[in-house]
Protein backbone atom coordinates (compact mmCIF):
# COMPACT_ATOMS: atom_id res chain seq x y z
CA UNK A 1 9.62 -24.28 -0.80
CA UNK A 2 8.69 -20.52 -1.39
CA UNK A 3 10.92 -18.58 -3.75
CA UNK A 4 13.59 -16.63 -2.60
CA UNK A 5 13.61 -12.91 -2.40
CA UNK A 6 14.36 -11.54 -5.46
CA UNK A 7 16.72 -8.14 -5.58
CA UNK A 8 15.07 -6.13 -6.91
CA UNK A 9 17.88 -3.55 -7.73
CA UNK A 10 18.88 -5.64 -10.45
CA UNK A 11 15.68 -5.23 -12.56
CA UNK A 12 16.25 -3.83 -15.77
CA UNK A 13 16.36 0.35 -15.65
CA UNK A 14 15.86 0.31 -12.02
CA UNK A 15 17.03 3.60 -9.88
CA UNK A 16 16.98 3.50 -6.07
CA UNK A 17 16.19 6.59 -5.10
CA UNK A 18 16.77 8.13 -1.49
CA UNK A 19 14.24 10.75 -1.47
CA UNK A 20 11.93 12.23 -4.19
CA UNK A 21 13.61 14.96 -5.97
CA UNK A 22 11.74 17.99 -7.54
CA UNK A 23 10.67 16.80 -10.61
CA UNK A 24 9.60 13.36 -9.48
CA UNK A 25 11.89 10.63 -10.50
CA UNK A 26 11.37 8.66 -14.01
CA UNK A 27 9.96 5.65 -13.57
CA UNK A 28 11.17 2.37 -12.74
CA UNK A 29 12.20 3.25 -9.57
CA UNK A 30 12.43 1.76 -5.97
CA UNK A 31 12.45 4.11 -2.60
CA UNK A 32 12.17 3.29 1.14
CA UNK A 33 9.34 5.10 2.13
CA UNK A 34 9.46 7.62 5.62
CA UNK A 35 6.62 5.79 7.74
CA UNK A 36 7.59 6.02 11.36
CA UNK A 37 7.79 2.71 12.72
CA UNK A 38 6.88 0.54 9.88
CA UNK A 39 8.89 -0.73 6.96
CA UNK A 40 7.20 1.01 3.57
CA UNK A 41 8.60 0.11 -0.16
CA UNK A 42 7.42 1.67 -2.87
CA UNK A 43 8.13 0.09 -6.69
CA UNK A 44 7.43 2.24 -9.54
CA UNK A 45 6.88 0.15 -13.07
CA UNK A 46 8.45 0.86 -16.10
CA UNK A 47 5.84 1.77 -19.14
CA UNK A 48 7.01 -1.62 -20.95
CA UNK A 49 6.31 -4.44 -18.69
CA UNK A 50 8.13 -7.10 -20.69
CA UNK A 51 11.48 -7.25 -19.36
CA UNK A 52 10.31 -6.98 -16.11
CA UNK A 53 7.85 -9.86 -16.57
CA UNK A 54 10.40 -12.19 -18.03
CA UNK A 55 12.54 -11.51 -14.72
CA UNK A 56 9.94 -11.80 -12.56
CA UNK A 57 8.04 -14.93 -13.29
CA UNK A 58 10.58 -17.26 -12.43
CA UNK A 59 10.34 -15.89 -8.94
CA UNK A 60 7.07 -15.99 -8.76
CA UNK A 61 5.24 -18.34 -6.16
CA UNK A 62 2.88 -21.12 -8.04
CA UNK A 63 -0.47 -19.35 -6.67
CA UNK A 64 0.34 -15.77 -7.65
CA UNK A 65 2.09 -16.99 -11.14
CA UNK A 66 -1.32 -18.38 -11.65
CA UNK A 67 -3.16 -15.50 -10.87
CA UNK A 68 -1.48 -12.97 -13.03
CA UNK A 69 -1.47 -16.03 -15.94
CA UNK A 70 -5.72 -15.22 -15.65
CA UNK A 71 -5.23 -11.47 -16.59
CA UNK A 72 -5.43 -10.44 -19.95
CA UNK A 73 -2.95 -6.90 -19.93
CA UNK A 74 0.46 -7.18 -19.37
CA UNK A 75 0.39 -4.64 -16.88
CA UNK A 76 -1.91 -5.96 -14.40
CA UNK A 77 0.17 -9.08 -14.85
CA UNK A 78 3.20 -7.18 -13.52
CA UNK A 79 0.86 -5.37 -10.72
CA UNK A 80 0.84 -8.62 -9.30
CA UNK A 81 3.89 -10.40 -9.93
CA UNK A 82 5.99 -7.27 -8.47
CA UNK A 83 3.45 -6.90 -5.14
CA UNK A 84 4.98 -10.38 -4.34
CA UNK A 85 8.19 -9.72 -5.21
CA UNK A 86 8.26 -6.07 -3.05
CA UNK A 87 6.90 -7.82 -0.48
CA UNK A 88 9.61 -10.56 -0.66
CA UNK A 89 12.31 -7.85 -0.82
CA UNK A 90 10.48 -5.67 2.07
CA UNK A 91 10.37 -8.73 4.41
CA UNK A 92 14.15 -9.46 3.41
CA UNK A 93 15.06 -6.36 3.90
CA UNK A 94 12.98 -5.36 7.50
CA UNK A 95 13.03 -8.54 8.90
CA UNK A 96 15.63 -10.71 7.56
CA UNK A 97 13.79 -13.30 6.60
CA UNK A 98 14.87 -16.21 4.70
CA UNK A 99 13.36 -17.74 1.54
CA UNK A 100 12.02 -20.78 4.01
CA UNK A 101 10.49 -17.95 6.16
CA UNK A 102 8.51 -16.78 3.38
CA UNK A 103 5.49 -19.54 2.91
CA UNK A 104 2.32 -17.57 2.52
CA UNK A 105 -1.08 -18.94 3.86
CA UNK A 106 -4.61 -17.13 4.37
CA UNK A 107 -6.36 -16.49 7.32
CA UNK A 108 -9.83 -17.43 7.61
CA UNK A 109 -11.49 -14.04 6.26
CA UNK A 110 -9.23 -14.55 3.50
CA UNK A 111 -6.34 -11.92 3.93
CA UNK A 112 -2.84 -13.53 3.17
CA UNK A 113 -0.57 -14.15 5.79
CA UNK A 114 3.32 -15.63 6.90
CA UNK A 115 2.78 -19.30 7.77
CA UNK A 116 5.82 -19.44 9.85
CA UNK A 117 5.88 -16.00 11.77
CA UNK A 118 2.33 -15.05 13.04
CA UNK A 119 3.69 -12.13 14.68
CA UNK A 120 4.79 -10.20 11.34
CA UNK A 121 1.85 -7.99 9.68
CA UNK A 122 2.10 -6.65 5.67
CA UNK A 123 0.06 -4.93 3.64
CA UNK A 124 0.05 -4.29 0.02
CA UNK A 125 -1.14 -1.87 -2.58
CA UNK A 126 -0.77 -0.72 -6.41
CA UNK A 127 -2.70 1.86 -8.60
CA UNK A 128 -1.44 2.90 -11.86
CA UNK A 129 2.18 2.49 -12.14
CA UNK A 130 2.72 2.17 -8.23
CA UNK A 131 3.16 -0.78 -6.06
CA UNK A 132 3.71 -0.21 -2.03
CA UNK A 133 4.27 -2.48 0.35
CA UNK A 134 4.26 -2.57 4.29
CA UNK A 135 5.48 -4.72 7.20
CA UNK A 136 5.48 -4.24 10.57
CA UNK A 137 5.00 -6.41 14.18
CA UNK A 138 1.61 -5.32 14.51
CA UNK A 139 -1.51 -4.60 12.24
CA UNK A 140 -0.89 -2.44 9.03
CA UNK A 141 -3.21 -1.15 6.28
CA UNK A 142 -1.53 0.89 2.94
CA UNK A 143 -3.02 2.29 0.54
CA UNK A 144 -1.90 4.12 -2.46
CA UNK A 145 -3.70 5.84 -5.71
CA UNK A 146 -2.70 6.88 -8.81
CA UNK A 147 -4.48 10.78 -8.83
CA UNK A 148 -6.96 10.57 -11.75
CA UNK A 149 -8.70 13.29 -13.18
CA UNK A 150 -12.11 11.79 -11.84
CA UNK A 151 -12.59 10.08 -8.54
CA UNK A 152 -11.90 6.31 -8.60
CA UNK A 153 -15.97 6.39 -6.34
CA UNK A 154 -18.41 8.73 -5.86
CA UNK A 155 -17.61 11.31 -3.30
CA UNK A 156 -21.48 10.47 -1.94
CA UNK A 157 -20.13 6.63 -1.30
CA UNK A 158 -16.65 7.68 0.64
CA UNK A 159 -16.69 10.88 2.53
CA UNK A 160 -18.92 11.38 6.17
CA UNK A 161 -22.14 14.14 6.28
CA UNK A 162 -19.24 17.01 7.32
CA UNK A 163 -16.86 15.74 5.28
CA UNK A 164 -19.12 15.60 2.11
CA UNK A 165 -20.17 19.08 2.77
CA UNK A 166 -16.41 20.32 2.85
CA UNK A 167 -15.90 18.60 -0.29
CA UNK A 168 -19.13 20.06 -2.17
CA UNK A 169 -17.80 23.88 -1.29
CA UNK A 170 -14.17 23.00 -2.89
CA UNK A 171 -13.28 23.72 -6.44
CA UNK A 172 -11.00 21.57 -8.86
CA UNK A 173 -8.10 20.23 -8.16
CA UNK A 174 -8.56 21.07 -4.38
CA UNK A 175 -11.94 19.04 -4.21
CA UNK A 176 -9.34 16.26 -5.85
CA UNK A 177 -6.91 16.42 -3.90
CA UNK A 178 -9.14 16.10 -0.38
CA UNK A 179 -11.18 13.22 -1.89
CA UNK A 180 -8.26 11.34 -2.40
CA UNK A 181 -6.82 12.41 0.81
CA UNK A 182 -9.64 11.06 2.77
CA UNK A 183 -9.69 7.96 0.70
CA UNK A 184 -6.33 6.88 1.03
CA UNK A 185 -6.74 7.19 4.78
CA UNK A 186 -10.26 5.41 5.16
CA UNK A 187 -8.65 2.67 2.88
CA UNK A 188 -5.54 2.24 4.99
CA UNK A 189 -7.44 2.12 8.37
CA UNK A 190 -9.86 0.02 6.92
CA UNK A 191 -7.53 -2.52 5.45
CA UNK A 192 -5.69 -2.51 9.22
CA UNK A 193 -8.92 -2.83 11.37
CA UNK A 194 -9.44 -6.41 8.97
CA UNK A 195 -12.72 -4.51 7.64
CA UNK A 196 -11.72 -4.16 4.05
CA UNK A 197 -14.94 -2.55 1.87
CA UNK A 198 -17.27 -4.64 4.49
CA UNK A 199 -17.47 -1.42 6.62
CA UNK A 200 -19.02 1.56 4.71
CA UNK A 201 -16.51 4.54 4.98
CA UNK A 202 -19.35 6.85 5.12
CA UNK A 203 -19.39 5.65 9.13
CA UNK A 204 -15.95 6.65 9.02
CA UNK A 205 -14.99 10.36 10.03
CA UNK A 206 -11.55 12.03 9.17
CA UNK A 207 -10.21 15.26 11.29
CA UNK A 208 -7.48 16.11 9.28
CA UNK A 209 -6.98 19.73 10.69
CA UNK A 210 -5.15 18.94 14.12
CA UNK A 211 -1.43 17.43 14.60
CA UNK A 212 -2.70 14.20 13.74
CA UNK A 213 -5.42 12.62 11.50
CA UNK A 214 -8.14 11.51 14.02
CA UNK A 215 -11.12 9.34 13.10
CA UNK A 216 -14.20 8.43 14.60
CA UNK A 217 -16.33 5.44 13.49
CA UNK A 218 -20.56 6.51 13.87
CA UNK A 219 -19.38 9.38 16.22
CA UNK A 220 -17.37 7.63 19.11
CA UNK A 221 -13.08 7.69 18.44
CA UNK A 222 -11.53 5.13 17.01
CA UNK A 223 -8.49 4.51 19.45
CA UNK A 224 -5.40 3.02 18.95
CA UNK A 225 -4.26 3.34 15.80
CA UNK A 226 -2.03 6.09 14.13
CA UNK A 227 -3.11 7.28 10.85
CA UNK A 228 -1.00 9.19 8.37
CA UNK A 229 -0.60 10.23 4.79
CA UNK A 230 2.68 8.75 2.91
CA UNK A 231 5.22 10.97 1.12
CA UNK A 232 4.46 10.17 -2.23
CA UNK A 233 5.50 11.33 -5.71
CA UNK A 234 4.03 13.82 -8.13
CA UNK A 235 0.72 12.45 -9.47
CA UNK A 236 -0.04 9.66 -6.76
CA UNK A 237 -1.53 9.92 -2.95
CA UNK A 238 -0.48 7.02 -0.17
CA UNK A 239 -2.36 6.58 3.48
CA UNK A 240 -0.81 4.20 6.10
CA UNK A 241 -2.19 3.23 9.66
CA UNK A 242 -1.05 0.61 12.07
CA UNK A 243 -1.50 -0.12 15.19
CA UNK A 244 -0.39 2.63 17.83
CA UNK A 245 1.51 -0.09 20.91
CA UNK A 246 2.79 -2.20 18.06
CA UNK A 247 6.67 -2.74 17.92
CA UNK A 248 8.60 -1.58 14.76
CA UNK A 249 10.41 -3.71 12.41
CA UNK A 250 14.23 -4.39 13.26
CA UNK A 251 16.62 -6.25 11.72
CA UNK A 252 17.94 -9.39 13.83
């Protein structure tokens, strides 16, 4: 049987926090995320993962407590004991779903999905001291990024002809902040679409100057899907597309 969702509110030091105040809120920290129609969570990690480890590993499910047993640092041990756990707590809290509701399996390109309910989509994400988390009846891509002082890839291996052009004529930290922009965005539609890093994102063009972000894939629109950045806090960026006729989350 898969374990049950774990509330997460009652990890050591953690706030719940409704919106993100001016300064950003210390860290840990768990907020609902304002996505439209899809459920977003976002878990920020305390600096000591210890306590947090200790709490979470119980609740772990065999195959992921196995996986973070194979890393050597702490923290990337509780990157990926708390993605499961947010996700446990997002589904529990979108969907209502049960801890017998919760078996995981894989589909055959490898991406994880819910055994017992098909119809429910989620997506997952952590950088730095950030783990995110969406759900939603339809297909979702998230990704976040902790903002580094250098770019996680080479602007040459992300950004489009136009888009590497706009970048070249910006200056530090608005050259930063677009890069990471666009690659939160090409991540997110990329992780939705099933593509993953199999699809170069240099195919990939961003219009970010209109109501909505539009894309194009080699020059013809890429239809039905809604892109959009994700409120994030000080320090971090966040993308999220699903698909456009999907139907939102609701509790039953």
């Amino acid at each position: 049987m898969a374990p049950a969702p774990i509330d997460l509110r009652t990890l050591p030091g953690l706030v719940p926090v409704a919106a993100w105040p001016e300064p950003a809120p210390a860290r840990p920290c768990l907020h609902a995320l304002a996505a439209g129609p899809v459920e977003v969570q976002l878990l920020g990690l305390p600096e000591s993962p210890e306590a947090w480890l200790a709490r979470l590993a119980p609740a772990a499910s065999r195959p992921r407590l196995d996986r973070a047993g194979r890393l050597r640092a702490p923290m990337d041990a509780l990157r990926c004991l708390a993605a499961e756990a947010l996700l446990r707590h997002a589904l529990g809290e979108g969907f209502g779903l049960q801890a017998e509701d919760l078996a995981l399996a894989e589909d055959p390109g490898g991406k994880p999905r819910l055994r017992c309910h098909p119809g429910i989509h989620f997506n997952l994400s952590h950088s730095g001291p950030w783990v995110a988390c969406a759900v939603h009846r339809g297909p979702v891509g998230l990704d976040v990024e902790e903002v580094r002082d250098r770019n996680p890839l080479p602007a040459e291996r992300v950004l489009a002809p136009a888009e590497l052009r706009r970048f070249a004529q910006l200056r530090p930290p608005a050259a930063r902040a677009f890069f990471y922009r666009l690659w939160t965005l090409k991540e997110s539609l990329l992780k939705a679409m099933g593509s993953g890093l199999g699809l170069d994102p240099r195919r990939l063009a961003l219009d970010l100057d209109g109501p909505a972000v539009t894309a194009s894939l080699d020059g013809a629109p890429v239809q039905d899907w809604t892109l959009a950045p994700l409120p994030m806090p000080e320090g971090a960026m966040g993308a999220l597309c699903h698909g456009s006729r999907a139907r939102a989350p609701r509790n039953p």
